[in-house]
PDB file of N, CA and C in Angstrom:
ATOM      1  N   UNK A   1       0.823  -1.195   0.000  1.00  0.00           N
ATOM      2  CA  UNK A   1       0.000   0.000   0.000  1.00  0.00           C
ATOM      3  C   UNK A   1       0.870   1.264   0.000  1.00  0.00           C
ATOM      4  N   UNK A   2       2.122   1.072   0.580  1.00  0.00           N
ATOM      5  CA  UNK A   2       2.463   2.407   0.584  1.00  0.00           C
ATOM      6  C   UNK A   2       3.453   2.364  -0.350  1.00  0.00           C
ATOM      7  N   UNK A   3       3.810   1.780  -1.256  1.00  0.00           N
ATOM      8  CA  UNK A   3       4.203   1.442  -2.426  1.00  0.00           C
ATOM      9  C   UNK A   3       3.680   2.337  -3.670  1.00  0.00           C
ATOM     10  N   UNK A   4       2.020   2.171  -3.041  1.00  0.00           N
ATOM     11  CA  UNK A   4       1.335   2.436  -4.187  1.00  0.00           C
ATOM     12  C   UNK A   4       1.532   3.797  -4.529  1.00  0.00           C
ATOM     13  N   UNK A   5       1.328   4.643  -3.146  1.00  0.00           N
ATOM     14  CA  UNK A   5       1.495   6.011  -2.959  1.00  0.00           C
ATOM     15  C   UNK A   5       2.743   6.914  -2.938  1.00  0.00           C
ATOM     16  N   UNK A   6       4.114   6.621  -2.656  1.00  0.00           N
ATOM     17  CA  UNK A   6       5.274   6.499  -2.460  1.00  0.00           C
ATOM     18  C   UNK A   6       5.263   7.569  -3.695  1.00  0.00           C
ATOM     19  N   UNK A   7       5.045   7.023  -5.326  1.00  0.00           N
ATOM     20  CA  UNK A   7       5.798   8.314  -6.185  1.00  0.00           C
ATOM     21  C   UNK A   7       4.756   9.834  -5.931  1.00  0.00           C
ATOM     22  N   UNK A   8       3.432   9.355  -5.468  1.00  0.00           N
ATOM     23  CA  UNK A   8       3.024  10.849  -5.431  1.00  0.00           C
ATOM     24  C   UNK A   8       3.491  11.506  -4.357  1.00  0.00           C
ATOM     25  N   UNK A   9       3.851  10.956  -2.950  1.00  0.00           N
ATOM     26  CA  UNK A   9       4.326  11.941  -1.999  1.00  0.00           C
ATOM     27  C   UNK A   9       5.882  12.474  -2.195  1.00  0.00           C
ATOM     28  N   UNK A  10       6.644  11.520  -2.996  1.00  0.00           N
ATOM     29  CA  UNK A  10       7.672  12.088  -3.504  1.00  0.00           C
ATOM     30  C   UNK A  10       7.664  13.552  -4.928  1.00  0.00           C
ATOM     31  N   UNK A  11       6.649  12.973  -5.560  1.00  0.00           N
ATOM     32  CA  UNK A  11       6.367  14.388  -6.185  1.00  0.00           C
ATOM     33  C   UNK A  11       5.857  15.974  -5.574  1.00  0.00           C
ATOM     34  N   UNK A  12       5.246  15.404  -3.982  1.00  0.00           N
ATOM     35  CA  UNK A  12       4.461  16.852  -3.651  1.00  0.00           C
ATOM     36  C   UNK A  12       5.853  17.364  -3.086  1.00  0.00           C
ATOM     37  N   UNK A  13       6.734  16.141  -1.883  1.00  0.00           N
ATOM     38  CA  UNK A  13       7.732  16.932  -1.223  1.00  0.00           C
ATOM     39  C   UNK A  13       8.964  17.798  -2.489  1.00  0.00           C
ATOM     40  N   UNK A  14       8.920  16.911  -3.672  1.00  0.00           N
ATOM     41  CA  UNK A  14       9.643  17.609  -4.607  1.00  0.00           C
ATOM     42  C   UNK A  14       9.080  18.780  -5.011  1.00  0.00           C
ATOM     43  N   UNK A  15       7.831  19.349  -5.242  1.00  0.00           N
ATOM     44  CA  UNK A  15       7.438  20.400  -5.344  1.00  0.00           C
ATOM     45  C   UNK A  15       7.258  21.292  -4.345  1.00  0.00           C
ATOM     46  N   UNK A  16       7.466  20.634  -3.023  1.00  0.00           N
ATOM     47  CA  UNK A  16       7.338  21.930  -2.164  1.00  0.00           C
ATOM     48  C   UNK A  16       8.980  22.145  -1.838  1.00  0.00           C
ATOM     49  N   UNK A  17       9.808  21.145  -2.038  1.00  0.00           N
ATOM     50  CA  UNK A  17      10.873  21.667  -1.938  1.00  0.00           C
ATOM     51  C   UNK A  17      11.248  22.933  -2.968  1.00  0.00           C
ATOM     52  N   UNK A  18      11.299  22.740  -4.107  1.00  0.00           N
ATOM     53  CA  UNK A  18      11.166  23.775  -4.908  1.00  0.00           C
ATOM     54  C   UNK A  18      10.482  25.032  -5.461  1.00  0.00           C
ATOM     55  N   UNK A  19       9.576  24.912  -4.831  1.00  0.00           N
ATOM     56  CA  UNK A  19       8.649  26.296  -4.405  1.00  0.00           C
ATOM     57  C   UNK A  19       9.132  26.902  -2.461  1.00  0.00           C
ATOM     58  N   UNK A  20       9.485  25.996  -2.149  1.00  0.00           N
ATOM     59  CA  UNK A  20      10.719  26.488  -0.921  1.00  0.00           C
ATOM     60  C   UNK A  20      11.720  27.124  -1.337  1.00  0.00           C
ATOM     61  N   UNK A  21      12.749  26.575  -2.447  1.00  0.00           N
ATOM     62  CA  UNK A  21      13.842  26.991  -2.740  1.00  0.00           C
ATOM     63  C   UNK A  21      13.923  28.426  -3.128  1.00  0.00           C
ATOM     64  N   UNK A  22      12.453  28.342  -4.452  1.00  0.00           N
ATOM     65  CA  UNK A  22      12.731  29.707  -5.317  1.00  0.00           C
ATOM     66  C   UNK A  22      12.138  31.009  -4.390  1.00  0.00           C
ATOM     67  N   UNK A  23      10.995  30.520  -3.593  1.00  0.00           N
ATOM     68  CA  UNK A  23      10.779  31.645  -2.502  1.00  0.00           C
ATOM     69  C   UNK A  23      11.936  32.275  -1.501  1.00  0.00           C
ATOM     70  N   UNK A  24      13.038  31.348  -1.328  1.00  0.00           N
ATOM     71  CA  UNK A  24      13.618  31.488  -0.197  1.00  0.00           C
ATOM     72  C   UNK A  24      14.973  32.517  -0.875  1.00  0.00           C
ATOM     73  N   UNK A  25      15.238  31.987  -2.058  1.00  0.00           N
ATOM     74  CA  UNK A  25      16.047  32.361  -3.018  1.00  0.00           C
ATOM     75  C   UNK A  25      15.540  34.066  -3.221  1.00  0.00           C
ATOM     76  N   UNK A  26      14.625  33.950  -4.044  1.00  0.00           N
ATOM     77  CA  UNK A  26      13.951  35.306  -4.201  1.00  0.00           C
ATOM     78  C   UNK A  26      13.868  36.123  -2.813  1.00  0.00           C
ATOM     79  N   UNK A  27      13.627  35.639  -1.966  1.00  0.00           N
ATOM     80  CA  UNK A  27      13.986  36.618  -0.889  1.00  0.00           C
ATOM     81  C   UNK A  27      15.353  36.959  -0.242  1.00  0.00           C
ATOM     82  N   UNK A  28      16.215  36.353  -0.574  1.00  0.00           N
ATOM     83  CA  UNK A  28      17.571  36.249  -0.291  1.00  0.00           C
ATOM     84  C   UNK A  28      18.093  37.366  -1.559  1.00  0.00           C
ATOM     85  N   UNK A  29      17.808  36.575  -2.574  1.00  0.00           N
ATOM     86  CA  UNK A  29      19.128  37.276  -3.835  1.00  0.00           C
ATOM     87  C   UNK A  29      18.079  38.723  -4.079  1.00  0.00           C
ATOM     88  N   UNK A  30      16.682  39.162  -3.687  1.00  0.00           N
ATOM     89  CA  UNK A  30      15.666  40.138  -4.367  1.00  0.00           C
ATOM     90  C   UNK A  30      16.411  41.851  -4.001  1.00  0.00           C
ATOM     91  N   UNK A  31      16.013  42.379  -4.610  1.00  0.00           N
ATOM     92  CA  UNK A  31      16.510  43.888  -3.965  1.00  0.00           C
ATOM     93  C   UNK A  31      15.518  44.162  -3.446  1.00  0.00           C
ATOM     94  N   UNK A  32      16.125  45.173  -2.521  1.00  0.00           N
ATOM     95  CA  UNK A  32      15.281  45.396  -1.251  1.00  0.00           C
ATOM     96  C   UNK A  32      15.425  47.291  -0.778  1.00  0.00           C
ATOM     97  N   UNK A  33      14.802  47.517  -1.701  1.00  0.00           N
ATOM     98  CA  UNK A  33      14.938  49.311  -1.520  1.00  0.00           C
ATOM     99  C   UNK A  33      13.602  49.890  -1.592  1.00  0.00           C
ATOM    100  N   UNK A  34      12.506  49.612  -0.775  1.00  0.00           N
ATOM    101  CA  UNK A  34      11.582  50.200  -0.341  1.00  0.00           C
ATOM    102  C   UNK A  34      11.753  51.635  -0.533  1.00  0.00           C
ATOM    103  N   UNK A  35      10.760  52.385  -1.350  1.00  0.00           N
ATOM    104  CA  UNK A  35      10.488  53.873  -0.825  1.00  0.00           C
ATOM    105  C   UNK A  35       9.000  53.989  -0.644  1.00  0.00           C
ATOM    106  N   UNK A  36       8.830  55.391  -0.584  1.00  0.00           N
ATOM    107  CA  UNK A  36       7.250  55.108  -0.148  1.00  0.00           C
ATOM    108  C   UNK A  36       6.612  55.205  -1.480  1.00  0.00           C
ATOM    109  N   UNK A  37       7.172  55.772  -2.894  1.00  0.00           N
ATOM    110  CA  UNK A  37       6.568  55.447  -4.073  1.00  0.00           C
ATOM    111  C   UNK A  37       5.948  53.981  -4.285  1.00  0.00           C
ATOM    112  N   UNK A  38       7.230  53.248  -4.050  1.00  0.00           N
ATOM    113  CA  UNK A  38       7.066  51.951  -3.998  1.00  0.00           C
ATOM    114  C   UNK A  38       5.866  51.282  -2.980  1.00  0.00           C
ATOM    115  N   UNK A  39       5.811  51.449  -2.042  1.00  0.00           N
ATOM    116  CA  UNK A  39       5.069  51.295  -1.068  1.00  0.00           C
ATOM    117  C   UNK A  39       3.702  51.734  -1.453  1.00  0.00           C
ATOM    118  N   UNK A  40       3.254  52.545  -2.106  1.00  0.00           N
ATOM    119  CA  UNK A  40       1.752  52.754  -2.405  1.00  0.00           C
ATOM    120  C   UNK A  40       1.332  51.804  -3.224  1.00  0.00           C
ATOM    121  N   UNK A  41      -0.422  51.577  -3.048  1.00  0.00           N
ATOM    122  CA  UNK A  41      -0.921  50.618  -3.337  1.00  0.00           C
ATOM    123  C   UNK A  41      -0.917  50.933  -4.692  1.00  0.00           C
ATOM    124  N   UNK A  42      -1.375  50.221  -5.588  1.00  0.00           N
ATOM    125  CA  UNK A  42      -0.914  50.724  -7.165  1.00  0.00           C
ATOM    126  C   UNK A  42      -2.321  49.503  -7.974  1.00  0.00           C
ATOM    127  N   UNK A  43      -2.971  50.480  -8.770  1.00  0.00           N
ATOM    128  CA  UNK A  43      -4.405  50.005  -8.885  1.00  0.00           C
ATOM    129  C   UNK A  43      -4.720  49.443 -10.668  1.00  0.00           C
ATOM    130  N   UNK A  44      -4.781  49.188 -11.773  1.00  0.00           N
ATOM    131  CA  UNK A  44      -4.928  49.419 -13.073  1.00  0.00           C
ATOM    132  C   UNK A  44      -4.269  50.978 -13.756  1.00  0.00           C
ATOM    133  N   UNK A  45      -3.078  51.458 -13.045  1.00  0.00           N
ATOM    134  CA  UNK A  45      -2.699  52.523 -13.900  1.00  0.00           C
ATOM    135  C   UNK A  45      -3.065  53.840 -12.850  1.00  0.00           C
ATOM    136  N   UNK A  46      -4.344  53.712 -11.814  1.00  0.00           N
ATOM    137  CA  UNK A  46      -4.551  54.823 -11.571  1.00  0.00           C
ATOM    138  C   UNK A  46      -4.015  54.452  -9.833  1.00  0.00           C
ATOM    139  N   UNK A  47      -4.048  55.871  -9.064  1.00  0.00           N
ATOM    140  CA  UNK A  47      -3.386  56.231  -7.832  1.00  0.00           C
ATOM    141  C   UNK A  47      -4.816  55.872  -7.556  1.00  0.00           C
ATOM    142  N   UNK A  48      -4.501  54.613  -6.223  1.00  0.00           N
ATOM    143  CA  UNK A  48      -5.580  54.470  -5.299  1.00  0.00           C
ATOM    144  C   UNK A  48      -6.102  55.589  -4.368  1.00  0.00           C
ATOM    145  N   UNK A  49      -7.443  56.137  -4.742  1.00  0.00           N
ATOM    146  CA  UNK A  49      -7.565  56.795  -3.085  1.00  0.00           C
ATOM    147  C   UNK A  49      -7.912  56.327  -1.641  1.00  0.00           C
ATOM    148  N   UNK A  50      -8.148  54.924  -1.696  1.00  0.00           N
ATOM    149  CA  UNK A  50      -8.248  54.179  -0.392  1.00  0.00           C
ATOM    150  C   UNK A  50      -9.431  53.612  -0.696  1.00  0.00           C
ATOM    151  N   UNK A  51      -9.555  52.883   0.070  1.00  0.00           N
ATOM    152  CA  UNK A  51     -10.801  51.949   0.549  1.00  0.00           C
ATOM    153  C   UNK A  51     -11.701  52.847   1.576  1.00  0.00           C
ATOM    154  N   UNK A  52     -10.723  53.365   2.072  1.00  0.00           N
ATOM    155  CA  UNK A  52     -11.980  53.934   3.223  1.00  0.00           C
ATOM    156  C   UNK A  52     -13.509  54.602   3.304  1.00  0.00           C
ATOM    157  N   UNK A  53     -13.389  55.308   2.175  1.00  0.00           N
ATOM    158  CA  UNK A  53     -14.267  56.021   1.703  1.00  0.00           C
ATOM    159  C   UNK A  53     -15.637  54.926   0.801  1.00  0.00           C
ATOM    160  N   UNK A  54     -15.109  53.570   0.543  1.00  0.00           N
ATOM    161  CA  UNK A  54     -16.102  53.390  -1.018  1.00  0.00           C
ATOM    162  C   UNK A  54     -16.567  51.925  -0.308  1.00  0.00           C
ATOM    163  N   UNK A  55     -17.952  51.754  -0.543  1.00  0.00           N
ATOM    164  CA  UNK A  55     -18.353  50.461  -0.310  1.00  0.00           C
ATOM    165  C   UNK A  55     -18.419  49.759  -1.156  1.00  0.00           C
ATOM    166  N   UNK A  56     -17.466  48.315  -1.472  1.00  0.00           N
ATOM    167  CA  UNK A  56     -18.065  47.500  -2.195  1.00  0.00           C
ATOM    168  C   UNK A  56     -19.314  46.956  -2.207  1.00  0.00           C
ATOM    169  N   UNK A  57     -19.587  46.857  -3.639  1.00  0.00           N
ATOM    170  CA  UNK A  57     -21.190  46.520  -4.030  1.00  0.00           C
ATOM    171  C   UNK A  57     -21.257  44.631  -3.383  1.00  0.00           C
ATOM    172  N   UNK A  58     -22.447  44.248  -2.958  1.00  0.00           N
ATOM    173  CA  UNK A  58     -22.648  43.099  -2.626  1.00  0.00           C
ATOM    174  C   UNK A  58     -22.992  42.328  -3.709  1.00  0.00           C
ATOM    175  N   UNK A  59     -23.416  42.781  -4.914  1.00  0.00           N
ATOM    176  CA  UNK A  59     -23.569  42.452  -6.356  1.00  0.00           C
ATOM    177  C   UNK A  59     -22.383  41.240  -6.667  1.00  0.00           C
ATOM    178  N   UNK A  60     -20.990  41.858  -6.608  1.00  0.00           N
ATOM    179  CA  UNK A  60     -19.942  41.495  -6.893  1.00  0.00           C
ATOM    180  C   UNK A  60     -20.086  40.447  -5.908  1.00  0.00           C
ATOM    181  N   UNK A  61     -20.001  39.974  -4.942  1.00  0.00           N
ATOM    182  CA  UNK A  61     -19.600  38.911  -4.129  1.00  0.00           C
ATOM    183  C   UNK A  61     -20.176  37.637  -4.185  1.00  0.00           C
ATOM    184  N   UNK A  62     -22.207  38.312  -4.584  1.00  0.00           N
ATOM    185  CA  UNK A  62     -22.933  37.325  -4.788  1.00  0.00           C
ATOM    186  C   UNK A  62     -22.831  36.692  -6.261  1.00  0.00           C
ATOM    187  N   UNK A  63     -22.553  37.352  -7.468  1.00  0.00           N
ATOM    188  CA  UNK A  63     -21.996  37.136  -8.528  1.00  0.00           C
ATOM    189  C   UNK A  63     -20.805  35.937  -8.657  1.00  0.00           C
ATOM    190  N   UNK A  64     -19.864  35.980  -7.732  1.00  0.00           N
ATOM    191  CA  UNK A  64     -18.531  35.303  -7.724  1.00  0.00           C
ATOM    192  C   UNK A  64     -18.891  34.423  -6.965  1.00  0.00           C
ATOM    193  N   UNK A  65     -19.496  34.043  -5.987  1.00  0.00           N
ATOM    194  CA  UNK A  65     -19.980  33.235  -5.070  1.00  0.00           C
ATOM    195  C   UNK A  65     -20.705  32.010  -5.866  1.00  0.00           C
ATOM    196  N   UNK A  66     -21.691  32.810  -6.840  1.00  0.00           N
ATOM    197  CA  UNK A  66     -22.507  31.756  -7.914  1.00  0.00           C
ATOM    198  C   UNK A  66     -21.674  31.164  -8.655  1.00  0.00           C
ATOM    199  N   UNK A  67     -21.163  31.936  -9.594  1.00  0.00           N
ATOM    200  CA  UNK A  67     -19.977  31.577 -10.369  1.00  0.00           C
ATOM    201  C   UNK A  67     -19.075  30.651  -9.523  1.00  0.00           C
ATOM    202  N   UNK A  68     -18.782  30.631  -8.305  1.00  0.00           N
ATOM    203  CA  UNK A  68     -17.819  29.742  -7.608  1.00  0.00           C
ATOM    204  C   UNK A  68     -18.862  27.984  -7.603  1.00  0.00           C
ATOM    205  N   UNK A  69     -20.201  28.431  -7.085  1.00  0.00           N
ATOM    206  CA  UNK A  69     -20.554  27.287  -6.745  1.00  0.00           C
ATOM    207  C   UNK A  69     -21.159  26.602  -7.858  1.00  0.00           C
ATOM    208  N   UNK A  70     -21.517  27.150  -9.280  1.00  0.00           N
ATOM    209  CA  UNK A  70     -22.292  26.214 -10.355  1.00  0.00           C
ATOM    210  C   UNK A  70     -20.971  25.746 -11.106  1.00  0.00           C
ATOM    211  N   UNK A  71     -19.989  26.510 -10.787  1.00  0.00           N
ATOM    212  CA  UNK A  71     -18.619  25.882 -11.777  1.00  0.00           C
ATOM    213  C   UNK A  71     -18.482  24.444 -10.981  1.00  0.00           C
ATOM    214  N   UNK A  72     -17.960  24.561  -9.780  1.00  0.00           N
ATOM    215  CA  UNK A  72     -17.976  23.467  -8.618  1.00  0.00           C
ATOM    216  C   UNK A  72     -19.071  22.218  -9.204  1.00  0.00           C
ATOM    217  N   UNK A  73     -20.087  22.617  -9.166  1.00  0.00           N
ATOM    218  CA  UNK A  73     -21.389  21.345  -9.324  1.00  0.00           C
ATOM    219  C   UNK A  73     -21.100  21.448 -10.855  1.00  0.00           C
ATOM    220  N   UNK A  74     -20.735  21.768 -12.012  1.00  0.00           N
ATOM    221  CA  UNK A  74     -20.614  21.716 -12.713  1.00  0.00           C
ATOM    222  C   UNK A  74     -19.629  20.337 -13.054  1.00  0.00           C
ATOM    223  N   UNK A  75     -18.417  20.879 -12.483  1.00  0.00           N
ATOM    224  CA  UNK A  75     -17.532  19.817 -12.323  1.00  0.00           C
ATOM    225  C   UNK A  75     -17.893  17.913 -12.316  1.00  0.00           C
ATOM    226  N   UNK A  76     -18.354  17.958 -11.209  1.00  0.00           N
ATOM    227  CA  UNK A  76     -19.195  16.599 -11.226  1.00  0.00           C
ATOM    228  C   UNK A  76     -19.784  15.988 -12.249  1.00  0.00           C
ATOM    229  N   UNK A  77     -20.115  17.119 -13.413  1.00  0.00           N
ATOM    230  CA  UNK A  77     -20.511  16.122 -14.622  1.00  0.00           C
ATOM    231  C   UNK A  77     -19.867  15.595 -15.480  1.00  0.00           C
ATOM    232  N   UNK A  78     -17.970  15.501 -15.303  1.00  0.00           N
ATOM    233  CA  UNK A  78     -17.516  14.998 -15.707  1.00  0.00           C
ATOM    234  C   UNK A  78     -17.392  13.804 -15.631  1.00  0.00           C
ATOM    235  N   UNK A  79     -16.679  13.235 -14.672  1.00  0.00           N
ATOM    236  CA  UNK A  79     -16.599  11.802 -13.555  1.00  0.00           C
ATOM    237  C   UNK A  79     -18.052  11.111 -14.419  1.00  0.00           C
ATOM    238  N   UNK A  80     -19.313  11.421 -14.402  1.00  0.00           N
ATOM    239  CA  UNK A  80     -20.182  10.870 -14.922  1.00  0.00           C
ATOM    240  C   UNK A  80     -20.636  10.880 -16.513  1.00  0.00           C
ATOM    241  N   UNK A  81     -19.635  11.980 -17.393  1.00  0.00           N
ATOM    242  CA  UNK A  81     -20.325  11.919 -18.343  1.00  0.00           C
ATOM    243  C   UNK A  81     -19.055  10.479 -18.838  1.00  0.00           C
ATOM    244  N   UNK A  82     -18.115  10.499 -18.585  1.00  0.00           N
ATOM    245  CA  UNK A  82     -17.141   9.208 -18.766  1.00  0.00           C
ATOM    246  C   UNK A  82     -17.513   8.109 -18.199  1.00  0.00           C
ATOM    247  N   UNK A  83     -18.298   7.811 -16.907  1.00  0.00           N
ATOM    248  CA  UNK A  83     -18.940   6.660 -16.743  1.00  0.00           C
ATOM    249  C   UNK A  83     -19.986   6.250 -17.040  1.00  0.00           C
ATOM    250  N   UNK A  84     -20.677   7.160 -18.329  1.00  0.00           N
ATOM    251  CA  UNK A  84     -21.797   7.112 -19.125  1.00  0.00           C
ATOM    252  C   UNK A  84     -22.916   5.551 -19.054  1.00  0.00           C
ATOM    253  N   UNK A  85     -22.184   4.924 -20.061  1.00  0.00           N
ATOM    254  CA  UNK A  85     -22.927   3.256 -20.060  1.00  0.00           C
ATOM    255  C   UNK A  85     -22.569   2.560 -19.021  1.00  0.00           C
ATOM    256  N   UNK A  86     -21.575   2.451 -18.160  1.00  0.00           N
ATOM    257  CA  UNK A  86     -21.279   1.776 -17.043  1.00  0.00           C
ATOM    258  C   UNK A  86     -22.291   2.505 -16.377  1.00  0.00           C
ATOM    259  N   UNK A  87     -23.262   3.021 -15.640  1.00  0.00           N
ATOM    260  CA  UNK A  87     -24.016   3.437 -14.788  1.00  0.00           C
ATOM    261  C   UNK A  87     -25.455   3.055 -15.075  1.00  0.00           C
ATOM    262  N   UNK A  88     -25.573   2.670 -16.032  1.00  0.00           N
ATOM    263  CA  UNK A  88     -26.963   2.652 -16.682  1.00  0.00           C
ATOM    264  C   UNK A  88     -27.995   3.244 -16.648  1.00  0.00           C
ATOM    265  N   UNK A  89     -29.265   3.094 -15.943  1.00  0.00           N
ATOM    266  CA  UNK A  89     -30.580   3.914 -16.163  1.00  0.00           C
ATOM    267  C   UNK A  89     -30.613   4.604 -14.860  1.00  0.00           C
ATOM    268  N   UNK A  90     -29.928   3.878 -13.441  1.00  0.00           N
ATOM    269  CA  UNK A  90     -29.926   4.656 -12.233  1.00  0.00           C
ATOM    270  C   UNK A  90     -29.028   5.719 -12.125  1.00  0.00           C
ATOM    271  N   UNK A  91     -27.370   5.762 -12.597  1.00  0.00           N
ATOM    272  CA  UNK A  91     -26.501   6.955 -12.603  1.00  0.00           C
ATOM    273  C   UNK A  91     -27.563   7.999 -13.838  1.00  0.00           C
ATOM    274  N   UNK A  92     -28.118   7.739 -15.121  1.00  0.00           N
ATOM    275  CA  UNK A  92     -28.620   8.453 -15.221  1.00  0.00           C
ATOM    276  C   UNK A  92     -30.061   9.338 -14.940  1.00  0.00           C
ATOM    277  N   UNK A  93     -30.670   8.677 -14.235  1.00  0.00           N
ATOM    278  CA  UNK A  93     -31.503   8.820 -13.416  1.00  0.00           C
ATOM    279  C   UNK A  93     -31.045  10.050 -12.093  1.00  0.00           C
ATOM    280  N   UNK A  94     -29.890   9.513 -11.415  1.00  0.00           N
ATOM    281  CA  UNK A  94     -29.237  10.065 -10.308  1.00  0.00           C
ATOM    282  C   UNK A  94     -28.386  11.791 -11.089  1.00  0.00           C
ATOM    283  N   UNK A  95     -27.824  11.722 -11.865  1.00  0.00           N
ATOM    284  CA  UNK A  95     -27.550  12.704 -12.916  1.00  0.00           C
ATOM    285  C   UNK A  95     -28.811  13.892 -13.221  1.00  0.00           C
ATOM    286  N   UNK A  96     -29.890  12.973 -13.517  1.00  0.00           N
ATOM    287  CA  UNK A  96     -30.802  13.956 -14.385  1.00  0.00           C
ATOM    288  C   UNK A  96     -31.334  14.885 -13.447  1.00  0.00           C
ATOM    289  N   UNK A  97     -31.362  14.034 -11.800  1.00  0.00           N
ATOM    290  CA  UNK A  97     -31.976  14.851 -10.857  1.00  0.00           C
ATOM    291  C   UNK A  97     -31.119  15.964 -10.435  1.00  0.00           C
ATOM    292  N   UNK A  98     -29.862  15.650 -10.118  1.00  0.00           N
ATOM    293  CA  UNK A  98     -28.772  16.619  -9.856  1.00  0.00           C
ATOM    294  C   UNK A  98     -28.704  17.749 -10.922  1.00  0.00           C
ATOM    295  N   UNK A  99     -28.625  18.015 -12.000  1.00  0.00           N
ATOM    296  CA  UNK A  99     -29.097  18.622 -13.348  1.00  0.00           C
ATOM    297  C   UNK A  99     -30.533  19.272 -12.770  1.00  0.00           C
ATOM    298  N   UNK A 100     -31.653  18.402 -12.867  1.00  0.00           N
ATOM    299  CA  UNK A 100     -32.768  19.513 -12.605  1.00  0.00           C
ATOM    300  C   UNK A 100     -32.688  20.401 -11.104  1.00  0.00           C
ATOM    301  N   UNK A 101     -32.055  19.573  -9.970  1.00  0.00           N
ATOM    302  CA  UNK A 101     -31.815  20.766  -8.543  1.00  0.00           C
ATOM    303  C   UNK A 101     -30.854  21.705  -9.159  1.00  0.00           C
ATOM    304  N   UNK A 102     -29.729  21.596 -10.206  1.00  0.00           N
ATOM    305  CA  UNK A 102     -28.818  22.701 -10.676  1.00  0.00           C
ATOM    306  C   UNK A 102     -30.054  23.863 -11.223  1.00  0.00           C
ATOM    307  N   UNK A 103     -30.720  23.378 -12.224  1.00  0.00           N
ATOM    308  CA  UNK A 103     -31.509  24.577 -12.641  1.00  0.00           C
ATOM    309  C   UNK A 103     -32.372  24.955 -12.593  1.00  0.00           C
ATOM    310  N   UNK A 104     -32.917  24.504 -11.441  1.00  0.00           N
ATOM    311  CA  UNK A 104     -34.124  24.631 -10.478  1.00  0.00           C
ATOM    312  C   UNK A 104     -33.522  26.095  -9.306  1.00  0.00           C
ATOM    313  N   UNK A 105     -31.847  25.420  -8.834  1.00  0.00           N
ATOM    314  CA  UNK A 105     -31.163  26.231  -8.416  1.00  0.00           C
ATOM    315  C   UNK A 105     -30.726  27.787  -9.154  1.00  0.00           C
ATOM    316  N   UNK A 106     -30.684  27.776 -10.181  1.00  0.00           N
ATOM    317  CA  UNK A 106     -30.370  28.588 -11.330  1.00  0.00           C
ATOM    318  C   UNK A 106     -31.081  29.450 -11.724  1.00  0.00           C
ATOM    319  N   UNK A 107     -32.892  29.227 -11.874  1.00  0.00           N
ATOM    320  CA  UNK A 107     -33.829  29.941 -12.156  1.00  0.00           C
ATOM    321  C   UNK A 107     -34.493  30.555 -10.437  1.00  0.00           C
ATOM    322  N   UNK A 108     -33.962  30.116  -9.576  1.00  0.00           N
ATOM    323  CA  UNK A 108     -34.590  30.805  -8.482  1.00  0.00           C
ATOM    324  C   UNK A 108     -33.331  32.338  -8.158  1.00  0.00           C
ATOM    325  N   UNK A 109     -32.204  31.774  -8.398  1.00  0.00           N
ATOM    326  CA  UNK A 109     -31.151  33.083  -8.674  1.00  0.00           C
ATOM    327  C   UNK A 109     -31.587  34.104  -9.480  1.00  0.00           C
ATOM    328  N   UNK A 110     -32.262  33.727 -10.819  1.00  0.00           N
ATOM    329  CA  UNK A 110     -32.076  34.605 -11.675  1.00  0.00           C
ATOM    330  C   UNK A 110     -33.472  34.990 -11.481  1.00  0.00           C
ATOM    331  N   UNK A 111     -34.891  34.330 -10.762  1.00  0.00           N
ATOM    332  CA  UNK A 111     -35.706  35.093  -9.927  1.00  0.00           C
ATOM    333  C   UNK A 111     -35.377  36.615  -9.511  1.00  0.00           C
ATOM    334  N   UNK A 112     -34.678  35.954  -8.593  1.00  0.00           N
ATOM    335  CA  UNK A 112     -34.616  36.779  -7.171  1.00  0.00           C
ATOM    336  C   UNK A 112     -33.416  37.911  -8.100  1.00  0.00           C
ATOM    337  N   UNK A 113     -33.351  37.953  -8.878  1.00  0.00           N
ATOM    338  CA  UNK A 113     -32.153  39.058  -9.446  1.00  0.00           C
ATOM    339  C   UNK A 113     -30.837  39.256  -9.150  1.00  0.00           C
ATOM    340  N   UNK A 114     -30.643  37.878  -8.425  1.00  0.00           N
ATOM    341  CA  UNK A 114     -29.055  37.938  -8.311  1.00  0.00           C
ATOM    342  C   UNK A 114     -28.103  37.915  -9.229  1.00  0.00           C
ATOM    343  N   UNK A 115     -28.513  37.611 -10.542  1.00  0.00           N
ATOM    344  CA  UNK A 115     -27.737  37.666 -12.163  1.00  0.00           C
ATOM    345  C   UNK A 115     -27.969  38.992 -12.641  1.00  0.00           C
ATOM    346  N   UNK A 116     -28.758  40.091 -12.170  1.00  0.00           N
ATOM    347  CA  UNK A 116     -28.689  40.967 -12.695  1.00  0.00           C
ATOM    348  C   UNK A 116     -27.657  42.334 -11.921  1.00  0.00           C
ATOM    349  N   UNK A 117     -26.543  42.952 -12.881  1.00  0.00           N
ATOM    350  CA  UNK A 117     -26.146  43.497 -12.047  1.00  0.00           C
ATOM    351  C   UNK A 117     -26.096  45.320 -11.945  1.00  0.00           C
ATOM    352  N   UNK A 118     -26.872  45.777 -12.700  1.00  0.00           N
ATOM    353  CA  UNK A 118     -27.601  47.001 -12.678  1.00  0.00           C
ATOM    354  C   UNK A 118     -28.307  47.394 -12.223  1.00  0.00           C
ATOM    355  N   UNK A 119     -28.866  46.667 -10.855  1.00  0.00           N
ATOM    356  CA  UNK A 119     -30.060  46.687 -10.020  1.00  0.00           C
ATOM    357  C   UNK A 119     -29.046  47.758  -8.800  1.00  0.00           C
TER     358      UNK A 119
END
């Protein structure tokens, strides 16, 4: 058993060794001359005036949030669209329902106007 697993944990410690190295490196060999030009936050081209003043819209969060979670359930229809005929009438059965709670899920969003973002 641990045979089986052996080359992947040797691949992660090899990759974290080397994302160790070049971080550690880059902070070692990097220049290091802070001014306060440097130091300001720096935005698409323009001079930030702060956060303090501006509320982000909740639009944006609930937007990315959706987008986070139908990509996610989205996902899952891979694994099944490759175990297609091996599953037979119950995986697709079990599929079709997951599919209709997706856009059952989908049309109560776009109800409630959470897809719209000019509101």
């Amino acid at each position: 058993m641990v045979q089986l697993y052996l080359p992947m944990f040797v691949v992660f410690l090899l990759s974290a060794a080397i994302a160790g190295t070049m971080f550690f490196l880059g902070h070692l060999v990097g220049k290091k001359n802070p001014t306060t030009e440097k130091m300001m936050p720096f935005e698409c081209g323009n001079d930030t005036p702060g956060a303090a003043g501006t509320r982000p819209s909740v639009k944006f969060y609930l937007t990315a949030i959706l987008f986070v979670v139908f990509d996610v359930e989205v996902v899952f229809l891979y694994p099944w669209a490759i175990k297609f005929r091996e599953l037979g009438w119950s995986g697709f059965g079990t599929m079709s329902a997951f599919v209709l709670a997706l856009l059952i899920a989908l049309v109560y969003c776009w109800k409630k106007g959470a897809l719209e973002w000019d509101r």
